[in-house]
N, C-alpha and C. Protein backbone atom coordinates (compact mmCIF):
# COMPACT_ATOMS: atom_id res chain seq x y z
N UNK A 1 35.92 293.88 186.05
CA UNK A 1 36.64 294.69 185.09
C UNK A 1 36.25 294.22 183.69
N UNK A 2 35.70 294.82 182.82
CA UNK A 2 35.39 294.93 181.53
C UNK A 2 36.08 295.75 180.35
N UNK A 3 36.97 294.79 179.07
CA UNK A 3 37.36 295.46 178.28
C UNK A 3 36.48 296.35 177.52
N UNK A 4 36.89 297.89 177.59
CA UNK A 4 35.33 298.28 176.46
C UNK A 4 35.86 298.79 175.08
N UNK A 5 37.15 298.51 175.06
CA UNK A 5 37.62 299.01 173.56
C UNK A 5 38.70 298.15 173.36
N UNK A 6 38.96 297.35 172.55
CA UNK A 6 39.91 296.93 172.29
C UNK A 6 40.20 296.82 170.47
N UNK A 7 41.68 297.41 169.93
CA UNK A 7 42.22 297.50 168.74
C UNK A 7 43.48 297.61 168.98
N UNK A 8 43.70 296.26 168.24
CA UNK A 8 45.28 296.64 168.09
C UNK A 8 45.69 297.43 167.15
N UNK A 9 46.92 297.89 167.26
CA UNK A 9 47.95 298.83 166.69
C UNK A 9 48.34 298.14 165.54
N UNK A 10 48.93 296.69 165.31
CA UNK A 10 49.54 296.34 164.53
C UNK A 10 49.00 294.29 165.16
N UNK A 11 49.40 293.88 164.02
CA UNK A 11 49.45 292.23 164.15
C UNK A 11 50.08 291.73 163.18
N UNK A 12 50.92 290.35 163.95
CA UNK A 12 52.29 289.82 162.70
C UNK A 12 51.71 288.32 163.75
N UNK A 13 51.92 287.54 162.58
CA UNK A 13 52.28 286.18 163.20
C UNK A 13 53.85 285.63 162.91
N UNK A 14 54.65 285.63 163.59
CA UNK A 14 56.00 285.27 163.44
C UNK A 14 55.95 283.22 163.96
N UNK A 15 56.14 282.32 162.64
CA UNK A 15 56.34 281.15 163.21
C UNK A 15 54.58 280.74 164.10
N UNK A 16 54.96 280.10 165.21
CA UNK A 16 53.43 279.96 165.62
C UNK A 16 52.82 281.09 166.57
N UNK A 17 53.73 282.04 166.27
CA UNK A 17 53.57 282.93 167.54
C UNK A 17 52.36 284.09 166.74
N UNK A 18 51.15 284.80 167.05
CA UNK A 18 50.86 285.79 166.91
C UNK A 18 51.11 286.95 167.72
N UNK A 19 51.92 287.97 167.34
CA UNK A 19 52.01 289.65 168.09
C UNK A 19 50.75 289.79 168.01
N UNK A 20 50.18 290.41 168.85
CA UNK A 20 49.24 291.97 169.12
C UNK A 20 49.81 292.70 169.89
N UNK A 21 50.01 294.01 168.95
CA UNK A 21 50.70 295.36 169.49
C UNK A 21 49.47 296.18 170.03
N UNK A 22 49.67 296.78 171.00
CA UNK A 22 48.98 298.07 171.16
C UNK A 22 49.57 299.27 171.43
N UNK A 23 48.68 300.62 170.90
CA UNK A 23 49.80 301.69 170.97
C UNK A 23 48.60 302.34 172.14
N UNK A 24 48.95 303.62 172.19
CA UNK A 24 48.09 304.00 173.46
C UNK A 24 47.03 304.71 172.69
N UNK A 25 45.63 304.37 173.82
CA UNK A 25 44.36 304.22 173.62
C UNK A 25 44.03 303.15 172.75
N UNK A 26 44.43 302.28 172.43
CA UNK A 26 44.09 301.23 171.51
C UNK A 26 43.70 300.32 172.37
N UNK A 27 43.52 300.30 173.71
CA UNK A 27 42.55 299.55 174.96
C UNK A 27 42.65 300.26 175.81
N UNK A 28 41.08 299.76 175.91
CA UNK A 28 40.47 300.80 177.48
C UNK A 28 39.81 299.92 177.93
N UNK A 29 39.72 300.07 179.90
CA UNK A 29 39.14 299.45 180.72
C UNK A 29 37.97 299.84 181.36
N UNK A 30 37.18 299.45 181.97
CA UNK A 30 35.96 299.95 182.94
C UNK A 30 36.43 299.29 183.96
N UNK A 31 36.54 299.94 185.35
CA UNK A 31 36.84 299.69 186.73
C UNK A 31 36.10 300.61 187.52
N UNK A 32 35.13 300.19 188.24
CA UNK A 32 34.10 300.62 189.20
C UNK A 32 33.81 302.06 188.46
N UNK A 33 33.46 301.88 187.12
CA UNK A 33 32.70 302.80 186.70
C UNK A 33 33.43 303.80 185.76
N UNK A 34 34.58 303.60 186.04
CA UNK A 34 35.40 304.66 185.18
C UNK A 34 36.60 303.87 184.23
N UNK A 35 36.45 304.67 183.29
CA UNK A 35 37.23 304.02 181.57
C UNK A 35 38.67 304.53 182.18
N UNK A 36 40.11 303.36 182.04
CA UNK A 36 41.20 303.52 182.18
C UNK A 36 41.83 303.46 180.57
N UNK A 37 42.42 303.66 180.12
CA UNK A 37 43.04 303.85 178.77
C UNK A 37 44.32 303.15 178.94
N UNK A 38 44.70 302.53 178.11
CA UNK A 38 46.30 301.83 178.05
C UNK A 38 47.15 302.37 177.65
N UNK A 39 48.46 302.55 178.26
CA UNK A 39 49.16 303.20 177.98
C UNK A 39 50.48 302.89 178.03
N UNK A 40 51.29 302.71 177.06
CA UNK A 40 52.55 301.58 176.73
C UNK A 40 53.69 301.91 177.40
N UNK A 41 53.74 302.35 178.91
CA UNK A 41 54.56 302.71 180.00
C UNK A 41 55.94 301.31 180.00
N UNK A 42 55.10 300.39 180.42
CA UNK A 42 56.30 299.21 180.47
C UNK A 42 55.86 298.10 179.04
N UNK A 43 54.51 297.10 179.01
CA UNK A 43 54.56 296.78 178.03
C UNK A 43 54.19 296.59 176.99
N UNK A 44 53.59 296.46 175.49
CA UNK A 44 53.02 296.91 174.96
C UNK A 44 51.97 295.21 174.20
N UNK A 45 52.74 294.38 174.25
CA UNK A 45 52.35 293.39 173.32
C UNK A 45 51.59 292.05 173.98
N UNK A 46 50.62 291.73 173.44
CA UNK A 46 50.48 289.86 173.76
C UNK A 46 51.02 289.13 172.75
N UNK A 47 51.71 288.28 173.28
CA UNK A 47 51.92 287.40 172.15
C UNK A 47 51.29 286.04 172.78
N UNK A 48 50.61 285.37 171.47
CA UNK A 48 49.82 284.61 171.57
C UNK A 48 50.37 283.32 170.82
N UNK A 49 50.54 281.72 171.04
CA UNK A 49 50.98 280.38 170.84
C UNK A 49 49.73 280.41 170.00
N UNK A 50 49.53 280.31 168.54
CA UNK A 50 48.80 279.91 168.12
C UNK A 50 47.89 278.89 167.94
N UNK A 51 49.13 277.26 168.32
CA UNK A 51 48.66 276.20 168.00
C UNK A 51 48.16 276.17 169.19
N UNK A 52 48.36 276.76 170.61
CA UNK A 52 47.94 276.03 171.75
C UNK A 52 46.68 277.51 172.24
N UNK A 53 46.90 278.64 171.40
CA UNK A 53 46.10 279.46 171.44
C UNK A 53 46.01 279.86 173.05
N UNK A 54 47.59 280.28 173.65
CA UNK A 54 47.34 280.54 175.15
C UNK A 54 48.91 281.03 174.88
N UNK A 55 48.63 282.41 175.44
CA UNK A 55 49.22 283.88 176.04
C UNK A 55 50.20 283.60 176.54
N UNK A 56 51.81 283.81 175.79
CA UNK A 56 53.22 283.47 176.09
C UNK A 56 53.98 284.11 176.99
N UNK A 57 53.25 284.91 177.27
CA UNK A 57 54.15 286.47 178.25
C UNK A 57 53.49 287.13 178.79
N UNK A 58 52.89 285.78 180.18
CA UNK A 58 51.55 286.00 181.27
C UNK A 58 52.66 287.27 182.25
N UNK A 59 53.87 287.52 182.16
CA UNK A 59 54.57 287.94 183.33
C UNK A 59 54.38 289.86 182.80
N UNK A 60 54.55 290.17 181.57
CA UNK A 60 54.64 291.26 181.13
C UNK A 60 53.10 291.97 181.90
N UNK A 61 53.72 293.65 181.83
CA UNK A 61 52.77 294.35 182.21
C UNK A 61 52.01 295.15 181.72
N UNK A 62 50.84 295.33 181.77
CA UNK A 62 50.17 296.72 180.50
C UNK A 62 49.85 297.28 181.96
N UNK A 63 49.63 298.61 181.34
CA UNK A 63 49.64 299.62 182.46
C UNK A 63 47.98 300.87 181.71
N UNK A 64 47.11 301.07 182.76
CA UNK A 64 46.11 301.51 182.21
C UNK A 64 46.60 302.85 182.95
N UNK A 65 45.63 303.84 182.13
CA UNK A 65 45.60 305.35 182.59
C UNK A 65 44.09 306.18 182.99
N UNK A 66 43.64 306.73 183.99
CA UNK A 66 42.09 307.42 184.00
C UNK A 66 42.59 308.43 184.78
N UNK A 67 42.89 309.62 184.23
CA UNK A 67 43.15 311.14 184.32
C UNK A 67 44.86 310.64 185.85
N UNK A 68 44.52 310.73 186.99
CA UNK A 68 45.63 310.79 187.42
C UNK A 68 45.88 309.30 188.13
N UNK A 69 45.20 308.80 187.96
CA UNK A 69 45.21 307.45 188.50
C UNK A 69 45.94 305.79 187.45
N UNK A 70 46.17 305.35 188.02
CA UNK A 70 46.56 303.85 187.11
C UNK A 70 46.39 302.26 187.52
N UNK A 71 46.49 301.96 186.87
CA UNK A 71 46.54 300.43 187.08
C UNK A 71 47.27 299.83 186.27
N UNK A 72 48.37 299.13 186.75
CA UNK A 72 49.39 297.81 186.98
C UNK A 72 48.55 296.98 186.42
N UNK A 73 48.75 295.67 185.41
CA UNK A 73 48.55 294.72 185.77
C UNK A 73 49.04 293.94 184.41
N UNK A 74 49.59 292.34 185.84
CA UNK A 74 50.42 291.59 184.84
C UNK A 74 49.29 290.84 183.94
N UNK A 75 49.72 290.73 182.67
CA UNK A 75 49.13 289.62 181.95
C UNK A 75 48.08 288.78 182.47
N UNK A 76 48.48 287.67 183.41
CA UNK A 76 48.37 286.86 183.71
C UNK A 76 46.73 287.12 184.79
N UNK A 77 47.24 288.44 185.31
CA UNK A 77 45.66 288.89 185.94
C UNK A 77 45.33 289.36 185.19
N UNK A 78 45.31 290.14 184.15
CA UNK A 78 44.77 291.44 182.71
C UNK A 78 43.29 289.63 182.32
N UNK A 79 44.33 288.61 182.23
CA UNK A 79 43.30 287.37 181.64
C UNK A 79 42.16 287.20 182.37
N UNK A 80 42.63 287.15 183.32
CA UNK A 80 41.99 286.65 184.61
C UNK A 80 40.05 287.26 185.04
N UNK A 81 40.97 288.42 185.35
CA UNK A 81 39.83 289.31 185.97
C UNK A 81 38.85 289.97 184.81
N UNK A 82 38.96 290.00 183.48
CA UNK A 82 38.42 290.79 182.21
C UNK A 82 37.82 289.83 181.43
N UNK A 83 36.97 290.21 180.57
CA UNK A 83 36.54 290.24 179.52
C UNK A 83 37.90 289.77 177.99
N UNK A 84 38.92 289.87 178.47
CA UNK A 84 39.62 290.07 177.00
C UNK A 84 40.01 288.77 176.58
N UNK A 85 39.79 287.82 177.44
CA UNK A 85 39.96 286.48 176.27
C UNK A 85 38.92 286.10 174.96
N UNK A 86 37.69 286.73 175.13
CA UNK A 86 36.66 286.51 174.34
C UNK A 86 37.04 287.64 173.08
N UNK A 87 37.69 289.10 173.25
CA UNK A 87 38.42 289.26 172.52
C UNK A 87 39.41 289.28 172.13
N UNK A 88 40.32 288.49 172.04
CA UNK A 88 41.63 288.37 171.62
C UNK A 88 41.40 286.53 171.00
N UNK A 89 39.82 285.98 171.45
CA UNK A 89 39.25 284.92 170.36
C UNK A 89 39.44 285.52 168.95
N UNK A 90 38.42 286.29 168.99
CA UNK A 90 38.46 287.25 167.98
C UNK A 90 39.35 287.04 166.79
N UNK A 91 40.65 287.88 167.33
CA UNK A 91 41.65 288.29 166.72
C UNK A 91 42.53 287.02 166.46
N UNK A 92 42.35 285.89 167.22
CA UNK A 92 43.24 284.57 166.85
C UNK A 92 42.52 284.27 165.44
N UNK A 93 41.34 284.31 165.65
CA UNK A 93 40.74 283.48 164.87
C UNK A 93 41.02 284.02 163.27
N UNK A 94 40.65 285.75 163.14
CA UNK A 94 40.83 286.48 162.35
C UNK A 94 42.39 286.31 161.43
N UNK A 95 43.37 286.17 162.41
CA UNK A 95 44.77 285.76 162.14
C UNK A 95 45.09 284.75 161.67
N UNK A 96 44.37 283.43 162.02
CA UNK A 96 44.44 282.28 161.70
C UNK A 96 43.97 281.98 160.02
N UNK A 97 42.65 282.81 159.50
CA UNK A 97 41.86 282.65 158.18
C UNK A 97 43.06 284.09 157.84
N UNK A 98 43.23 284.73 158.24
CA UNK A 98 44.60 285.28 157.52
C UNK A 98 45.32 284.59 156.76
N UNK A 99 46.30 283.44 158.17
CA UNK A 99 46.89 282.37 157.55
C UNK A 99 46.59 281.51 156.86
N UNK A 100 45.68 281.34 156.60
CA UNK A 100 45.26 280.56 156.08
C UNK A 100 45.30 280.91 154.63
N UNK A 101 44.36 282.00 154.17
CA UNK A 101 44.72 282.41 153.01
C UNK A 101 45.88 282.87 152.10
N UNK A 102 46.77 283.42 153.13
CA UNK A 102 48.01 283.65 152.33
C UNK A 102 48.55 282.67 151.95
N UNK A 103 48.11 280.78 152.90
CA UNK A 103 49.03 279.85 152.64
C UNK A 103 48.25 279.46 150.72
N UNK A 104 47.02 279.60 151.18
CA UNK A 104 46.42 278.70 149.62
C UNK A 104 46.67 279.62 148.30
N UNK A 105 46.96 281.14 149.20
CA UNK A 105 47.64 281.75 147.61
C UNK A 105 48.73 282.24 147.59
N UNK A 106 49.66 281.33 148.49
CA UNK A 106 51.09 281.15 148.07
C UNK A 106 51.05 279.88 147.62
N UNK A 107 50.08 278.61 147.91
CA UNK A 107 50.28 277.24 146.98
C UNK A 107 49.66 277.71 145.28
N UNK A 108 48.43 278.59 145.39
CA UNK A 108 48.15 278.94 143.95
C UNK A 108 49.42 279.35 142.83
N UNK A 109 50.18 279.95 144.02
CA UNK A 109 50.78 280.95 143.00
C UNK A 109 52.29 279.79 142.96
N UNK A 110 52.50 279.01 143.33
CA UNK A 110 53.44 278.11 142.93
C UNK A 110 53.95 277.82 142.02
N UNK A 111 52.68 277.50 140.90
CA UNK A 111 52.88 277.28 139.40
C UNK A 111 53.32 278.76 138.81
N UNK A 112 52.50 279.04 139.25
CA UNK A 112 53.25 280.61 138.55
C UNK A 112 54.62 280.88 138.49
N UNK A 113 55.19 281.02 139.73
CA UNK A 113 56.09 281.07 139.98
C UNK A 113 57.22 280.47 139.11
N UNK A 114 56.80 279.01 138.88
CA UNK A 114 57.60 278.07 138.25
C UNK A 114 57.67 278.76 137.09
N UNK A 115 56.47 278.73 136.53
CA UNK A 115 56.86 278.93 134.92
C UNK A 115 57.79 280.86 134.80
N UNK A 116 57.17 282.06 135.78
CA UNK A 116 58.31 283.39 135.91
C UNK A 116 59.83 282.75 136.19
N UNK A 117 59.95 281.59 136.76
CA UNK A 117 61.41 281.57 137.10
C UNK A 117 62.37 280.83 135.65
N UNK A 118 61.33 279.58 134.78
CA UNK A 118 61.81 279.00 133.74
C UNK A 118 61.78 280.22 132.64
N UNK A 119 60.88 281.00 132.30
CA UNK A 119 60.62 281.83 131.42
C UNK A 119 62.13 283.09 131.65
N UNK A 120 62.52 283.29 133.29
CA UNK A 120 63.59 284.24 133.01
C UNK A 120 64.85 283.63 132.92
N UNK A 121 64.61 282.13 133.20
CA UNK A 121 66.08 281.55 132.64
C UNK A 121 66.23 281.04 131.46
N UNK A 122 64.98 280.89 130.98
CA UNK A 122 65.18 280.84 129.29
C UNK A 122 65.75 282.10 128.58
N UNK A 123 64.84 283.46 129.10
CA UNK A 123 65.81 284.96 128.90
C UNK A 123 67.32 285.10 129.12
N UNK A 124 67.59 284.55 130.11
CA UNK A 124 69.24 284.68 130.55
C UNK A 124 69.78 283.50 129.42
N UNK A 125 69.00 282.60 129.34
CA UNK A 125 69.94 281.74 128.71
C UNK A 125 70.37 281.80 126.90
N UNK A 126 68.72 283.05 126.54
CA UNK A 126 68.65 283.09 125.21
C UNK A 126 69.90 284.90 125.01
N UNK A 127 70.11 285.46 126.31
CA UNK A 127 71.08 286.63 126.23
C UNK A 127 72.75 285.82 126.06
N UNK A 128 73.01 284.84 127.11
CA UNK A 128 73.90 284.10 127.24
C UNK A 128 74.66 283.51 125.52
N UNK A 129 72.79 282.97 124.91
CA UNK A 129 73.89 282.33 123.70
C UNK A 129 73.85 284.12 122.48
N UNK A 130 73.02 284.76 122.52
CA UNK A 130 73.65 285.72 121.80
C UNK A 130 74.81 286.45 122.03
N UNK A 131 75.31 286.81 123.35
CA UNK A 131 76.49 286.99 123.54
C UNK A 131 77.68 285.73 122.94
N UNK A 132 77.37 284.73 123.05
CA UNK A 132 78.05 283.76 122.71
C UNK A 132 78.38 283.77 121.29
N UNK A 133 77.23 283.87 120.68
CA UNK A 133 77.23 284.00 119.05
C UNK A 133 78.05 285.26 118.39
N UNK A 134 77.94 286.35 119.05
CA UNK A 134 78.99 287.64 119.24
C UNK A 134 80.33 287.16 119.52
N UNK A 135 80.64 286.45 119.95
CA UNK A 135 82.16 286.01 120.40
C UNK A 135 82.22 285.06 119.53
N UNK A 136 81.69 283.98 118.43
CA UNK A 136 82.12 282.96 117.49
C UNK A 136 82.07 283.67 116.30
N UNK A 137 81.44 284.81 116.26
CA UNK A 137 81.24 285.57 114.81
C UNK A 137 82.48 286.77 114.62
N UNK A 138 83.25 286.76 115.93
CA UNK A 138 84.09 287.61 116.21
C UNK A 138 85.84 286.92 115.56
N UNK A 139 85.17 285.49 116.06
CA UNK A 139 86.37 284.38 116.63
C UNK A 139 86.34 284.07 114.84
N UNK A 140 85.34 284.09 114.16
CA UNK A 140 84.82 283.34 112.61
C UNK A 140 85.69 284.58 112.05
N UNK A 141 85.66 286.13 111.87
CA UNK A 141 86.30 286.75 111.07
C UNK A 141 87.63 286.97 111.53
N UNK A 142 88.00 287.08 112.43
CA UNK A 142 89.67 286.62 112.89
C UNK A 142 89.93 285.42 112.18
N UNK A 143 89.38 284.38 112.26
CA UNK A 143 89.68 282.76 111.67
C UNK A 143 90.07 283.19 110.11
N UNK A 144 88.72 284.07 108.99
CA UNK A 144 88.92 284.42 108.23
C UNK A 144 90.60 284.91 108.08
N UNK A 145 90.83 285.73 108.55
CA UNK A 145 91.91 286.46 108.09
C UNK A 145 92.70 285.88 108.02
N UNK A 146 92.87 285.30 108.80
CA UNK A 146 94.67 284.38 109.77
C UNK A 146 94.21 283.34 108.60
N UNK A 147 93.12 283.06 107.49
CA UNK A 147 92.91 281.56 107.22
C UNK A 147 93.90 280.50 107.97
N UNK A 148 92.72 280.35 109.13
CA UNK A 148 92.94 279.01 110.16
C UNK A 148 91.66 278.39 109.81
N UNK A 149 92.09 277.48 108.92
CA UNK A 149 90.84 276.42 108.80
C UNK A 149 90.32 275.64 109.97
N UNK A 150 91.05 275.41 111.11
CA UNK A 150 90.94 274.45 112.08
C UNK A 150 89.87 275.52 113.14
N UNK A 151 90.29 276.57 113.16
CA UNK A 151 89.18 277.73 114.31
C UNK A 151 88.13 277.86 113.51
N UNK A 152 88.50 278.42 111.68
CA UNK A 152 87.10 278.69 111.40
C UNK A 152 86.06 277.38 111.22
N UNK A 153 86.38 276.16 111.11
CA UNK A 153 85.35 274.69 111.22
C UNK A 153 84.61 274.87 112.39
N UNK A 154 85.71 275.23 113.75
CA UNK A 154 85.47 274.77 115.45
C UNK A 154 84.15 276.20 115.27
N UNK A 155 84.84 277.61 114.65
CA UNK A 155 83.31 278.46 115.50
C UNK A 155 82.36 278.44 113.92
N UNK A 156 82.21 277.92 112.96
CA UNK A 156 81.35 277.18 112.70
C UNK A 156 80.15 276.43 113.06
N UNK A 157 80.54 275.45 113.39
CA UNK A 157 80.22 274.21 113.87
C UNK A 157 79.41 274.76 114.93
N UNK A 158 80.21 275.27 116.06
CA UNK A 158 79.52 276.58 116.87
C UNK A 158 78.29 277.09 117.01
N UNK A 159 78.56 277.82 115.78
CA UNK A 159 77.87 278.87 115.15
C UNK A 159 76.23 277.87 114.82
N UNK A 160 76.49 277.05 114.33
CA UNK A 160 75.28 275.93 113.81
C UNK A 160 74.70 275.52 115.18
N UNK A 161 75.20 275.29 115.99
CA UNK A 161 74.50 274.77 117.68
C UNK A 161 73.88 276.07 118.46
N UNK A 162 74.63 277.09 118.27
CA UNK A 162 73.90 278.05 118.96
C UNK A 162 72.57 278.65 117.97
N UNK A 163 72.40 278.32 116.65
CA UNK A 163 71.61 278.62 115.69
C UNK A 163 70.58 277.52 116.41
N UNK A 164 70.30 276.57 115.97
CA UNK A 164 69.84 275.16 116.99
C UNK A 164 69.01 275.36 117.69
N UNK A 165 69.99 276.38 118.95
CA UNK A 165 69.79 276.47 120.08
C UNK A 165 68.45 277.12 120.10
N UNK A 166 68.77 278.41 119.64
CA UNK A 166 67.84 279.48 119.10
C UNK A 166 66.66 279.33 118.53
N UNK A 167 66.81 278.46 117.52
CA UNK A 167 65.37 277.99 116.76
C UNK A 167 64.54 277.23 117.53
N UNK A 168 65.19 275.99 118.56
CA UNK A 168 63.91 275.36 119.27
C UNK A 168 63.78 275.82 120.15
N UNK A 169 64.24 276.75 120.88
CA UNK A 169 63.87 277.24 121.95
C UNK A 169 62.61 278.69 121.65
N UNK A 170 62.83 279.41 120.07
CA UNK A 170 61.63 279.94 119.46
C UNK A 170 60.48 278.99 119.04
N UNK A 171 60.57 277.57 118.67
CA UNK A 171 59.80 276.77 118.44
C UNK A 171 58.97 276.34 119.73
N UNK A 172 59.24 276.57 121.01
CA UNK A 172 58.51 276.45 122.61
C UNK A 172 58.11 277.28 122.97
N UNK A 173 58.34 278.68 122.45
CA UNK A 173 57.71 280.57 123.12
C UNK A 173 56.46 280.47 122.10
């Protein structure tokens, strides 16, 4: 028995596990001469142990199709009797330099990251003291009126720290 088409449908690596989905016709067989087609009757997926690179769910069944005829077969013989470990090398391997790359440009993008996350909490923090400054300039002409020398010193004083605030934190952008 010889795989003569094989494409998966879809591929995810979840943890160490790689899915390969197949939908139907996305593998076909040769058996004494005639092409069986797969067809997702009972099951559809291999999932593959990456680190140990050996087939988690030898018990599941793919089920082939050639006009009225079929073939059964568990996993565990699908390995056995075929061609498809040499492809589903393939596809580990392909999955693996997948992983691989997403890992070195999710470490690239690390720094990045850092500085989008300091840069929007400097934003929140530079909205934070203008709202703030809105509420001492609010608190400063109430103080005016009532002349309360003791509030208008406190949002003052205030008023000078969130100024402060403002200037060295424009002195770092």
């Amino acid at each position: 028995m010889e795989v003569t088409f094989l494409k998966p449908f879809y591929t995810n690596i979840v943890g160490n596990n790689l899915r390969i989905v197949f939908a139907y016709q996305y593998l076909s067989i040769n058996k004494g001469g005639k092409v069986f087609h797969f067809i997702p009757m009972e099951d559809k997926e291999i999932i593959i142990d990456i680190r140990t690179r050996q087939v988690t769910n030898l018990k599941d069944v793919f089920v082939f199709q050639e006009e009225h005829n079929f073939i059964r077969l568990p996993l565990y013989q699908f390995l056995l009797i075929s061609n498809v470990n040499d492809l589903l090398s393939e596809i580990i391997d392909s999955a693996e330099r997948k992983q691989t790359n997403n890992h070195k440009v999710a470490e690239a993008l690390k720094p990045l990251v850092k500085i989008i996350r300091k840069v929007d909490i400097e934003r929140q923090y530079r909205h934070m003291l203008a709202l703030e400054q809105d509420y001492e300039l609010a608190s400063l002409s109430q103080a005016l009126k009532d002349n309360d020398n003791t509030e208008i010193i406190r949002s003052k004083n205030r008023l000078k720290e969130i100024h402060h605030d403002l200037e060295s934190m424009a002195e770092y952008s």
